[in-house]
N, C-alpha and C. Protein backbone atom coordinates (compact mmCIF):
# COMPACT_ATOMS: atom_id res chain seq x y z
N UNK A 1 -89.60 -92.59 -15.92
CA UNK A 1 -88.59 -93.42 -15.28
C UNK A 1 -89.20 -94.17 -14.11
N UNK A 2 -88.80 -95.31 -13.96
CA UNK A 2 -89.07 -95.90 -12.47
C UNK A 2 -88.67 -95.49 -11.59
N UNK A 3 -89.21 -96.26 -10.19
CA UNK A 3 -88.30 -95.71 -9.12
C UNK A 3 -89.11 -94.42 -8.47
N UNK A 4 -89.47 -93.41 -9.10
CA UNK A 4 -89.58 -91.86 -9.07
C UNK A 4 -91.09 -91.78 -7.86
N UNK A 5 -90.96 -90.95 -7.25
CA UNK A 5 -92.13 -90.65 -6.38
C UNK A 5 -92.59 -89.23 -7.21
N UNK A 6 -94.11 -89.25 -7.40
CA UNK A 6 -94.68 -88.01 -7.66
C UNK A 6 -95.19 -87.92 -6.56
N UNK A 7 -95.32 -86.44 -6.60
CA UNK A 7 -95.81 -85.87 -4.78
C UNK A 7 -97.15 -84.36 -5.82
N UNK A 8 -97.40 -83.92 -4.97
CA UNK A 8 -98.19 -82.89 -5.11
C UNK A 8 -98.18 -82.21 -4.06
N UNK A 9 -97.82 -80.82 -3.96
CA UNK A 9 -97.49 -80.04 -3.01
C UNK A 9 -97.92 -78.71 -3.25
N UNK A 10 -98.90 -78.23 -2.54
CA UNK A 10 -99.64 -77.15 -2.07
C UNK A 10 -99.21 -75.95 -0.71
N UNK A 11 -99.17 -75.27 -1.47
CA UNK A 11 -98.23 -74.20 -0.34
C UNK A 11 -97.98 -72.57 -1.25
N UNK A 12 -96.98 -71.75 -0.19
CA UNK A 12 -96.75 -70.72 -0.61
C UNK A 12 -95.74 -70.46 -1.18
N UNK A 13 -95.06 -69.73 -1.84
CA UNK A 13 -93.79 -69.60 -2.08
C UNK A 13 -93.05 -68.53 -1.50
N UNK A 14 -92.10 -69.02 -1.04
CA UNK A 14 -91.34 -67.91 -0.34
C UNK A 14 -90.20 -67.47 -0.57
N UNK A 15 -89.99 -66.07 -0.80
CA UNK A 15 -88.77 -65.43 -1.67
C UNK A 15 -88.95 -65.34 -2.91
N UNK A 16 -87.80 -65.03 -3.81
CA UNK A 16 -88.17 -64.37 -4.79
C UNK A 16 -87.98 -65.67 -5.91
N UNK A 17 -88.16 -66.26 -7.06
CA UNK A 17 -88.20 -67.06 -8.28
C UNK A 17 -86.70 -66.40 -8.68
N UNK A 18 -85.91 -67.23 -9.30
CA UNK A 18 -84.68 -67.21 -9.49
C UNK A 18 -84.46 -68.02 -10.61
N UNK A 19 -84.51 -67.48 -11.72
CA UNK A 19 -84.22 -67.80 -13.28
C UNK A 19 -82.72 -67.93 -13.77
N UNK A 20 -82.37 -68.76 -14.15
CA UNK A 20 -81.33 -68.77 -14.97
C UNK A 20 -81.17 -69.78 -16.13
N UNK A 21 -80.29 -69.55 -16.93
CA UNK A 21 -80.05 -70.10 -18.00
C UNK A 21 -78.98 -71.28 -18.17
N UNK A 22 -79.26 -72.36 -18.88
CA UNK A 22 -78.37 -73.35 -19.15
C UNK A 22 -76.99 -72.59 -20.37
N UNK A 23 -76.43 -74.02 -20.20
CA UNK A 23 -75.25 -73.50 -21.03
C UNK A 23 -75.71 -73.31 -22.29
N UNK A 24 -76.96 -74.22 -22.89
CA UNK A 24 -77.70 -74.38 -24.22
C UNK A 24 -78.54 -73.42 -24.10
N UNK A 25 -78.63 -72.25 -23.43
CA UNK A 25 -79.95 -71.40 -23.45
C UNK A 25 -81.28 -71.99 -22.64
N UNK A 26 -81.13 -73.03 -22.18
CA UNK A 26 -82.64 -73.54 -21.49
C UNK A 26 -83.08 -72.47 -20.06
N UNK A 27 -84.52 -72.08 -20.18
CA UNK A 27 -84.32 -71.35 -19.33
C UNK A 27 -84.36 -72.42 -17.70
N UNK A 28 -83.93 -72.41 -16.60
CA UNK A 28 -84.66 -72.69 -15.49
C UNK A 28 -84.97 -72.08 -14.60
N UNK A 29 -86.20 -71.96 -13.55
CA UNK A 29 -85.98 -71.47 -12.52
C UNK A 29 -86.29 -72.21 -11.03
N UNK A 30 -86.01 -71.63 -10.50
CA UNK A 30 -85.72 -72.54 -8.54
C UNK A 30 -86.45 -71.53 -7.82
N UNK A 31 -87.46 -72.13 -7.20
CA UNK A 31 -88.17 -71.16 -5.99
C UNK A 31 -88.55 -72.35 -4.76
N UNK A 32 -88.92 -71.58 -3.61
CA UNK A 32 -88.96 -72.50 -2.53
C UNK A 32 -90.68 -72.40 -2.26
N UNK A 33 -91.52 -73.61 -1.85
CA UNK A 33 -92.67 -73.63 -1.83
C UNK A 33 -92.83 -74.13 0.01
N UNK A 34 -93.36 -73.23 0.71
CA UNK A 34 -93.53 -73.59 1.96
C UNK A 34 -94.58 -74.25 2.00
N UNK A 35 -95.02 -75.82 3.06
CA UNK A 35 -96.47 -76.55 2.47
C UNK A 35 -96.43 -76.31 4.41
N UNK A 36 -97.35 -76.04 4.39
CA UNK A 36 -97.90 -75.83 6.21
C UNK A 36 -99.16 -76.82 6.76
N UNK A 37 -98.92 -78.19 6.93
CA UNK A 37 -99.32 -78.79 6.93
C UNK A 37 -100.53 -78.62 8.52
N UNK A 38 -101.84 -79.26 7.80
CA UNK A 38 -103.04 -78.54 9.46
C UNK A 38 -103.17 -80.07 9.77
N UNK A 39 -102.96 -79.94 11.07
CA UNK A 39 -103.53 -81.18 11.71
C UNK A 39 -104.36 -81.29 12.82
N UNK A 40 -105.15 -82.10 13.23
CA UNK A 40 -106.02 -81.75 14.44
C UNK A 40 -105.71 -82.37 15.55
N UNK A 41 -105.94 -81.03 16.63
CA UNK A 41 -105.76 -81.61 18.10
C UNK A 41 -106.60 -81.70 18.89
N UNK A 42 -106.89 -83.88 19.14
CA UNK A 42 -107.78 -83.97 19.65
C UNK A 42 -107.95 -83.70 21.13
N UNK A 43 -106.58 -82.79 22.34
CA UNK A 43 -107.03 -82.88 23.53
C UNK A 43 -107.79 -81.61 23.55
N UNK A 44 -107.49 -80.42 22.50
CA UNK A 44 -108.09 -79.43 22.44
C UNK A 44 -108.95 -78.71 21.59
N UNK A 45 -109.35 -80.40 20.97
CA UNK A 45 -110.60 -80.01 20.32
C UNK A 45 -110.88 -78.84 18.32
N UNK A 46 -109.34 -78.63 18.11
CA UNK A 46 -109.51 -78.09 17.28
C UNK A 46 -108.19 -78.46 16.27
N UNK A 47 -108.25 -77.14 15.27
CA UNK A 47 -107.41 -77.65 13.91
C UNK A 47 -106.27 -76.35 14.66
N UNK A 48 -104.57 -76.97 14.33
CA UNK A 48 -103.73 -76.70 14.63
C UNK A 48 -102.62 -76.48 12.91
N UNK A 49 -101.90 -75.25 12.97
CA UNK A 49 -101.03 -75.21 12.08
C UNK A 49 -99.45 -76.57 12.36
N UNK A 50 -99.27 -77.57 11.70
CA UNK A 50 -98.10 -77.95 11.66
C UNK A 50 -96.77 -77.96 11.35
N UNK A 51 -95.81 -78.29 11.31
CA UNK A 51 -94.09 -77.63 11.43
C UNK A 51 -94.62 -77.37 9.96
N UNK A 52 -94.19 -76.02 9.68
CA UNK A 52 -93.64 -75.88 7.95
C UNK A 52 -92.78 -77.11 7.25
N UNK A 53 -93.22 -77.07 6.20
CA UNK A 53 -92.12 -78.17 5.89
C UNK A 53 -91.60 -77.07 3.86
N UNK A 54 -90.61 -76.49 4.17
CA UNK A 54 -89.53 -76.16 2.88
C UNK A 54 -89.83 -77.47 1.75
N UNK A 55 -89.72 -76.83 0.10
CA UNK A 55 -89.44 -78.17 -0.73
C UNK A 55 -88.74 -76.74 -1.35
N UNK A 56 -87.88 -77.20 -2.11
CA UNK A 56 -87.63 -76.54 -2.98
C UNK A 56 -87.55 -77.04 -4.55
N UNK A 57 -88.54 -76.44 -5.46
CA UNK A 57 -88.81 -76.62 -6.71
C UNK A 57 -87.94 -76.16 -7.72
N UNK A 58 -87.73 -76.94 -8.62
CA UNK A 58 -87.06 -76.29 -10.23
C UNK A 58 -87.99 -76.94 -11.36
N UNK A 59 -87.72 -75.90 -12.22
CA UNK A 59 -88.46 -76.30 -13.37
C UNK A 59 -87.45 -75.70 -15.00
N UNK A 60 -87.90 -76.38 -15.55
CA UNK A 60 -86.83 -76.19 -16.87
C UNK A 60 -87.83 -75.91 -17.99
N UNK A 61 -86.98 -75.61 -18.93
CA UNK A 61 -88.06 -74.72 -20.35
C UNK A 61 -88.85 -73.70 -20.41
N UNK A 62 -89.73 -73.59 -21.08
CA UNK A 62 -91.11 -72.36 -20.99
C UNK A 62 -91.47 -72.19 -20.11
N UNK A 63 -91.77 -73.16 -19.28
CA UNK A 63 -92.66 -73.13 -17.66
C UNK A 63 -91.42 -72.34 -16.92
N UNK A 64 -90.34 -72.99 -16.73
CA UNK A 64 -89.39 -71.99 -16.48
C UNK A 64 -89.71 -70.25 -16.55
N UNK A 65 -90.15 -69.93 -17.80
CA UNK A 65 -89.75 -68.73 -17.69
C UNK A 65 -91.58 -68.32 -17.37
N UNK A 66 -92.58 -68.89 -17.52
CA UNK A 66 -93.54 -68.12 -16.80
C UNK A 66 -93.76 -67.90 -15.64
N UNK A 67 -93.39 -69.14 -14.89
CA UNK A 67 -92.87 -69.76 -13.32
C UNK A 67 -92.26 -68.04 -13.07
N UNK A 68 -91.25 -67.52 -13.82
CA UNK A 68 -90.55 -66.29 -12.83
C UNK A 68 -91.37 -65.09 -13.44
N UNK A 69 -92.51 -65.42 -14.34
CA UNK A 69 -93.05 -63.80 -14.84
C UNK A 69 -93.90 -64.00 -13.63
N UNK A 70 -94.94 -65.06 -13.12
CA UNK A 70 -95.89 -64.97 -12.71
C UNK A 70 -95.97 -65.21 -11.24
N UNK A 71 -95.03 -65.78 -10.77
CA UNK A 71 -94.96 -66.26 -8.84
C UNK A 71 -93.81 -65.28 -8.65
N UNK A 72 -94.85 -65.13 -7.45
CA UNK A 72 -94.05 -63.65 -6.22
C UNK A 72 -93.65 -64.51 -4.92
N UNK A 73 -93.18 -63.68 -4.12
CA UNK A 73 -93.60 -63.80 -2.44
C UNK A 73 -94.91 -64.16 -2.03
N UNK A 74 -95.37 -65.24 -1.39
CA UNK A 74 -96.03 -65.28 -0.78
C UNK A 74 -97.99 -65.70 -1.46
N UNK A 75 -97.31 -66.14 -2.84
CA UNK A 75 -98.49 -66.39 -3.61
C UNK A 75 -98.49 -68.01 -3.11
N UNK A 76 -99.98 -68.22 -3.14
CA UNK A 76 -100.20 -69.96 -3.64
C UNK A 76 -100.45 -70.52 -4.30
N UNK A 77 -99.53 -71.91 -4.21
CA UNK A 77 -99.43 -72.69 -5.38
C UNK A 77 -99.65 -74.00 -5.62
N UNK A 78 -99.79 -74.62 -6.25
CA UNK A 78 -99.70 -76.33 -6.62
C UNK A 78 -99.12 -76.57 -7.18
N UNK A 79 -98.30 -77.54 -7.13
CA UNK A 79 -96.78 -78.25 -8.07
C UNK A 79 -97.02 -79.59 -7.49
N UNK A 80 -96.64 -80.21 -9.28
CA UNK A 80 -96.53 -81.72 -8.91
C UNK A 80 -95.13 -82.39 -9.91
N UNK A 81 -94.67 -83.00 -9.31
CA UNK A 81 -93.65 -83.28 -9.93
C UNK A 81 -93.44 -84.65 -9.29
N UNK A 82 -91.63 -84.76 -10.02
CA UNK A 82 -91.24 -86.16 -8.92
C UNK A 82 -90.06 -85.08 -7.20
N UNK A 83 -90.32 -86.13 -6.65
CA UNK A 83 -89.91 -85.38 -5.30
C UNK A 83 -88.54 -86.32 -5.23
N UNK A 84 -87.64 -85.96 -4.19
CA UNK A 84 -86.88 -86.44 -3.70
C UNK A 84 -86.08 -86.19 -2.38
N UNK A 85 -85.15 -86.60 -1.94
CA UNK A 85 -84.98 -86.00 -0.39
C UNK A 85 -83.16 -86.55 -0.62
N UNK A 86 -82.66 -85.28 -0.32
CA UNK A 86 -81.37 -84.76 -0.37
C UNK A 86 -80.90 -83.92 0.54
N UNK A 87 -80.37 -84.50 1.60
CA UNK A 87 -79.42 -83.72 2.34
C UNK A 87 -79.96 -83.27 3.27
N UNK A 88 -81.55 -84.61 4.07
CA UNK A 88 -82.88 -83.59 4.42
C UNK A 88 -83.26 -82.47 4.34
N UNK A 89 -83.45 -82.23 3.12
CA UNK A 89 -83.97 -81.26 2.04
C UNK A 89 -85.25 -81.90 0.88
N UNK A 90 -86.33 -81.40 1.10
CA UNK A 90 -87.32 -82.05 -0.24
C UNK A 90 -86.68 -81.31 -1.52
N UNK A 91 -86.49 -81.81 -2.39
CA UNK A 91 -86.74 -81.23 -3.79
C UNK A 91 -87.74 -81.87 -4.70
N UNK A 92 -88.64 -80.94 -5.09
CA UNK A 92 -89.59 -81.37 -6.49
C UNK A 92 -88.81 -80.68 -7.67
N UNK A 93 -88.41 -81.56 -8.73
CA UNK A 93 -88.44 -81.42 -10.51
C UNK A 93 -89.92 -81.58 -10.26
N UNK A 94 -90.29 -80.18 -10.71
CA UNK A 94 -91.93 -79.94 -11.26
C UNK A 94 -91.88 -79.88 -12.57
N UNK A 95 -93.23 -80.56 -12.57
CA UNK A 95 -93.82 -80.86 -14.26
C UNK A 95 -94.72 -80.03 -14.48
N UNK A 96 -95.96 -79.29 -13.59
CA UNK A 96 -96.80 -78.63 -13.94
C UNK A 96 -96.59 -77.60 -12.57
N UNK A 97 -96.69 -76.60 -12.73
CA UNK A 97 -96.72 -75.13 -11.55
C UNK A 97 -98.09 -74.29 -11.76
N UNK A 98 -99.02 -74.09 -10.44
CA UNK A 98 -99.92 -73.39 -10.84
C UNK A 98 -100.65 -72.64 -9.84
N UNK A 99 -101.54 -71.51 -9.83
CA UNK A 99 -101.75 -70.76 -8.58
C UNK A 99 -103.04 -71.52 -8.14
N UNK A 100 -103.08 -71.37 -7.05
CA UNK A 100 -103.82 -71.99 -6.72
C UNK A 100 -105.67 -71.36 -6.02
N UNK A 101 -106.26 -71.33 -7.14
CA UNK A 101 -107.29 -70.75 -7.20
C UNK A 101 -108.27 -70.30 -6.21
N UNK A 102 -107.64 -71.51 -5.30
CA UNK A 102 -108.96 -70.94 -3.91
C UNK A 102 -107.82 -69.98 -2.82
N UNK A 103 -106.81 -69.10 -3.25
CA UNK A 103 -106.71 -68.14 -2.81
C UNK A 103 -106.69 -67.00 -3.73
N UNK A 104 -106.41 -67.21 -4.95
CA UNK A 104 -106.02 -66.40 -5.98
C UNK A 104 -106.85 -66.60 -6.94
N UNK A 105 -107.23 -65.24 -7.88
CA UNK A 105 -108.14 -64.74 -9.10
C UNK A 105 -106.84 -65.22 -9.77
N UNK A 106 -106.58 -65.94 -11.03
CA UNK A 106 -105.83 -65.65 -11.99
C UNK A 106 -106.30 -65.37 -13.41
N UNK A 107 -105.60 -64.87 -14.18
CA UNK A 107 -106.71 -64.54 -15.36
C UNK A 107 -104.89 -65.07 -16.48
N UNK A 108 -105.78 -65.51 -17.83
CA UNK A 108 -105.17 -65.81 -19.05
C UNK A 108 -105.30 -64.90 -19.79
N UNK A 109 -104.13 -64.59 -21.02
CA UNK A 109 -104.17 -63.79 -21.82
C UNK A 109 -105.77 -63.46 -22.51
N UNK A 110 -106.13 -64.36 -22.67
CA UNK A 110 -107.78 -64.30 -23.09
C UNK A 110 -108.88 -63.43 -22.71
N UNK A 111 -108.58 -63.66 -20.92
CA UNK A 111 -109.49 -63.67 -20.05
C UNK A 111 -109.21 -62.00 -19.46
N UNK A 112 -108.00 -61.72 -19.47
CA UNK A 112 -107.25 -60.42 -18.92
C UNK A 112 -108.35 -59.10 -19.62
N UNK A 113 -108.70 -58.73 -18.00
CA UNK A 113 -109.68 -57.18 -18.37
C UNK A 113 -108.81 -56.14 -19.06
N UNK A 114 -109.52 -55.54 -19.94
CA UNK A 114 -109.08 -54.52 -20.88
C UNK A 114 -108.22 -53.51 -20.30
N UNK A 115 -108.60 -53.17 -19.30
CA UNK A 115 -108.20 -52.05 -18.37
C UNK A 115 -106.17 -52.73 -18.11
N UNK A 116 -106.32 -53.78 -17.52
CA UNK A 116 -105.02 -54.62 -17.18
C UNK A 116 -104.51 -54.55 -18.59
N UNK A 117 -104.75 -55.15 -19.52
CA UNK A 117 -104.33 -55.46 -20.45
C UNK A 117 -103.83 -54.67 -21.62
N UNK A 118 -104.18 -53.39 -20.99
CA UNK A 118 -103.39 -51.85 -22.23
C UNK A 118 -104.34 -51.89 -23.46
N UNK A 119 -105.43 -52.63 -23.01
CA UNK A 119 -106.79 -52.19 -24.31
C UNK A 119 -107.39 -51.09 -23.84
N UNK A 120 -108.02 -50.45 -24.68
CA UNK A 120 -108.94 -49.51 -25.00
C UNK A 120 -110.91 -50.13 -24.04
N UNK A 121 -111.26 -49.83 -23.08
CA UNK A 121 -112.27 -50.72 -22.77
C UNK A 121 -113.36 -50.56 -24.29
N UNK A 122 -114.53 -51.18 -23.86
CA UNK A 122 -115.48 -51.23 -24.96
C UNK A 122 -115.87 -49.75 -24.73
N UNK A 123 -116.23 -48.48 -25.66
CA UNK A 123 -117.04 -47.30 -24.97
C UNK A 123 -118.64 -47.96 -25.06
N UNK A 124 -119.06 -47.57 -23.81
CA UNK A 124 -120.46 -47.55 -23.56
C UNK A 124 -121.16 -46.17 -23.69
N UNK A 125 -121.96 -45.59 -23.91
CA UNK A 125 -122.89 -44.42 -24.11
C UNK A 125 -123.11 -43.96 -22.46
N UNK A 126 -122.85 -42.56 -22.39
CA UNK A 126 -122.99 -42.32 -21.09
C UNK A 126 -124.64 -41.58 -20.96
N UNK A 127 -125.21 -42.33 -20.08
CA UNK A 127 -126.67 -41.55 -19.98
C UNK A 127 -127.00 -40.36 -19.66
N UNK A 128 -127.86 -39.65 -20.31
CA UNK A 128 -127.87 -38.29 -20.25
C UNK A 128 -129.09 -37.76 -19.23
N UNK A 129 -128.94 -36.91 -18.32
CA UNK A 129 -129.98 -37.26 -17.41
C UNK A 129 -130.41 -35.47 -17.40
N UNK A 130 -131.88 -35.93 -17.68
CA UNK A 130 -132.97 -35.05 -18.05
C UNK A 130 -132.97 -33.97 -16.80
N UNK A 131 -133.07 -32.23 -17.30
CA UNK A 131 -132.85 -31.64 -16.44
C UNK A 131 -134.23 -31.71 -15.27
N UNK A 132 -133.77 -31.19 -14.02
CA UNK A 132 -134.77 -31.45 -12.55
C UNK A 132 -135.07 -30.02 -12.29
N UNK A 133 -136.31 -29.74 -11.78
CA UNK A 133 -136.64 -28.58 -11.09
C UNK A 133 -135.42 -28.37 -10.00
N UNK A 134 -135.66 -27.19 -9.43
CA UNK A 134 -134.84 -26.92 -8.12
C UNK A 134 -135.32 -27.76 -6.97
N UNK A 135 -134.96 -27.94 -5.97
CA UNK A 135 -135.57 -28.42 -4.84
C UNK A 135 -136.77 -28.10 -4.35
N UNK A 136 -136.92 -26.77 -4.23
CA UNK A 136 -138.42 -26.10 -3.76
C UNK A 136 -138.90 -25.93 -4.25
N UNK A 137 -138.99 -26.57 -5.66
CA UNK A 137 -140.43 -26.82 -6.36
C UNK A 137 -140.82 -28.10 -6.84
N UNK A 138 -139.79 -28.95 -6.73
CA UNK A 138 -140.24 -30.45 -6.51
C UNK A 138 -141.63 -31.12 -5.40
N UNK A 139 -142.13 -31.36 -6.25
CA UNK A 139 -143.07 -32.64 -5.05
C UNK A 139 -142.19 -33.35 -4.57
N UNK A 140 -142.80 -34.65 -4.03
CA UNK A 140 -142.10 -35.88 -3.39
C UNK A 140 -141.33 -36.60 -4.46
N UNK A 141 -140.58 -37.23 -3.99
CA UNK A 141 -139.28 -37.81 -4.60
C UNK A 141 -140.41 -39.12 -5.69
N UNK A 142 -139.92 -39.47 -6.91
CA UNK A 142 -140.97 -40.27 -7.73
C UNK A 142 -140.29 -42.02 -7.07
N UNK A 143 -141.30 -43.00 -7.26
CA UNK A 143 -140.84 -43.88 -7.13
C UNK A 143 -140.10 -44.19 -8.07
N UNK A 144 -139.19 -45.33 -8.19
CA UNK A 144 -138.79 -45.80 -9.62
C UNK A 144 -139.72 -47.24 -10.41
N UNK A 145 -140.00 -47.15 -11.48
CA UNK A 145 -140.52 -47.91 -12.05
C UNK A 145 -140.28 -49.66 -12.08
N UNK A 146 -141.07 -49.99 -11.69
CA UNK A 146 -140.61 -51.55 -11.35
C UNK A 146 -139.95 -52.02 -12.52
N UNK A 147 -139.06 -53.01 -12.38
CA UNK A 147 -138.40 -53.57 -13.75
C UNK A 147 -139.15 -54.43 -14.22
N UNK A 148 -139.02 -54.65 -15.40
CA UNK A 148 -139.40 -56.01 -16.13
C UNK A 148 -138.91 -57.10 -16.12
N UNK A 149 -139.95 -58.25 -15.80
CA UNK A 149 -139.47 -59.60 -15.56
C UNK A 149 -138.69 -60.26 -17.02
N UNK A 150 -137.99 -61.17 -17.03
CA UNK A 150 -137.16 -61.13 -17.91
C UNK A 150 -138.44 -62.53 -18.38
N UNK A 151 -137.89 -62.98 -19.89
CA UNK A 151 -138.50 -63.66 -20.11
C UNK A 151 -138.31 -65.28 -19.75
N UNK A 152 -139.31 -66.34 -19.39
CA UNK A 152 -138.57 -67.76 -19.28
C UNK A 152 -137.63 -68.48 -20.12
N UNK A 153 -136.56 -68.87 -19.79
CA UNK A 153 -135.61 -69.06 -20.56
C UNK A 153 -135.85 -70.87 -20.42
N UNK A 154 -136.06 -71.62 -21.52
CA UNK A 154 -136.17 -72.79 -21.70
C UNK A 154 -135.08 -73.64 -20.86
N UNK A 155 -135.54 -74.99 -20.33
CA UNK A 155 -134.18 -75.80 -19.97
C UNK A 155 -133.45 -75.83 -20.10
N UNK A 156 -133.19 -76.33 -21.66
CA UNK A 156 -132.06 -76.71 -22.49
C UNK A 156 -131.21 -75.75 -22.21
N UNK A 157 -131.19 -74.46 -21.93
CA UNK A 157 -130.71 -73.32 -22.63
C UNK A 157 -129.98 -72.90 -21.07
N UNK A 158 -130.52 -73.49 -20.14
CA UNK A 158 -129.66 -73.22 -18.62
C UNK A 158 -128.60 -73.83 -17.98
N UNK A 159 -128.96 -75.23 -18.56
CA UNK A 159 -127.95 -76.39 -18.81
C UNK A 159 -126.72 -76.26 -18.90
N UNK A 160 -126.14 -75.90 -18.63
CA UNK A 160 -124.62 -75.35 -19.44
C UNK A 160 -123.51 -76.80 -19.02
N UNK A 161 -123.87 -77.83 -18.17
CA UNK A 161 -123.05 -78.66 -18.17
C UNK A 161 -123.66 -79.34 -19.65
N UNK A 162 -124.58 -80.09 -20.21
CA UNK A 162 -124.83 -80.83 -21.28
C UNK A 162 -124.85 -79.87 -22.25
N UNK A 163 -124.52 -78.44 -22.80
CA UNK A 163 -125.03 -77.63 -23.70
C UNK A 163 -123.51 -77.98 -24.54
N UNK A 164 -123.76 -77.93 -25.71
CA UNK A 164 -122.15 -77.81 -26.82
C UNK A 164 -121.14 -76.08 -26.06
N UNK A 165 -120.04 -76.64 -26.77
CA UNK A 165 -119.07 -75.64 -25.77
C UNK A 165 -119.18 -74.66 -26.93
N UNK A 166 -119.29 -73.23 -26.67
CA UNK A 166 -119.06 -72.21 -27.65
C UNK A 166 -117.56 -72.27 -28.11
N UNK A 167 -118.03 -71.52 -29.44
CA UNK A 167 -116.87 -71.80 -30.44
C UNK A 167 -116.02 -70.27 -30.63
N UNK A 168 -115.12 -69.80 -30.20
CA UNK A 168 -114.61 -68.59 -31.10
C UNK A 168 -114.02 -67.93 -32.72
């Protein structure tokens, strides 16, 4: 549509994600994204926190319902949508919702460690370690054996921006 401002807004969310359903079953949900804007102060020489500024986000459909599996209190986020200003109040209709990586690990169904994920880990072989004299009949403690240098691994093969993408 015309007219429409897209904004992009980076911040936390505060309170809890609040899901509900249309009359047609659509899911939506509404959470509030605090953006704490830093600005610098030049009489004192440094970076200063600025007024909070509230938006409050909705989102409709699927995103809807991961939006309330996956954002808590106090997580960060990025949302971009179209914005608007009501009642001096921001609201974003967000199009895309997402954590925002340089505070948060997130992991995909894919990516999710076994342990998290109610798998079985891989079993590894536990090493069996060869019995030792007692103490008072040990000599000096052995060094450990230097490791082996690994072998040179060709250019091509380090490359990983120009290399073909693996396939599953």
């Amino acid at each position: 549509m015309n007219g429409e401002t897209t904004a992009v807004i980076r911040g936390r969310v505060y309170g809890t994600v609040q899901l509900r359903h249309t009359e047609r079953g659509t899911p939506a949900a509404r959470f509030t994204v605090v953006q704490i804007p830093r600005e610098y102060d030049y009489a004192q020489r440094q970076w200063r926190d600025g007024e909070p500024v509230p938006v409050i986000c909705t989102v409709t459909g699927p995103l809807a319902r991961h939006v309330a599996e996956c954002l808590t209190d106090a997580v960060h986020v990025i949302a971009t949508g179209n914005v608007a200003l009501r009642d001096n109040v921001l609201y974003l209709d967000s199009a895309q919702v997402g954590v925002d990586l340089a505070h948060h690990v997130a992991y995909i169904d894919d990516t999710l460690p076994a342990v998290l994920a109610g798998r079985a880990p891989a079993s590894t072989p536990r090493p069996t370690a060869a019995p030792q004299a007692p103490a008072a009949h040990r000599a000096r403690p052995s060094r450990p054996a230097p490791a082996a240098r690994p072998a040179p691994v060709p250019a091509a093969a380090t490359d990983w921006w120009r290399s073909a993408p693996r396939t599953t």
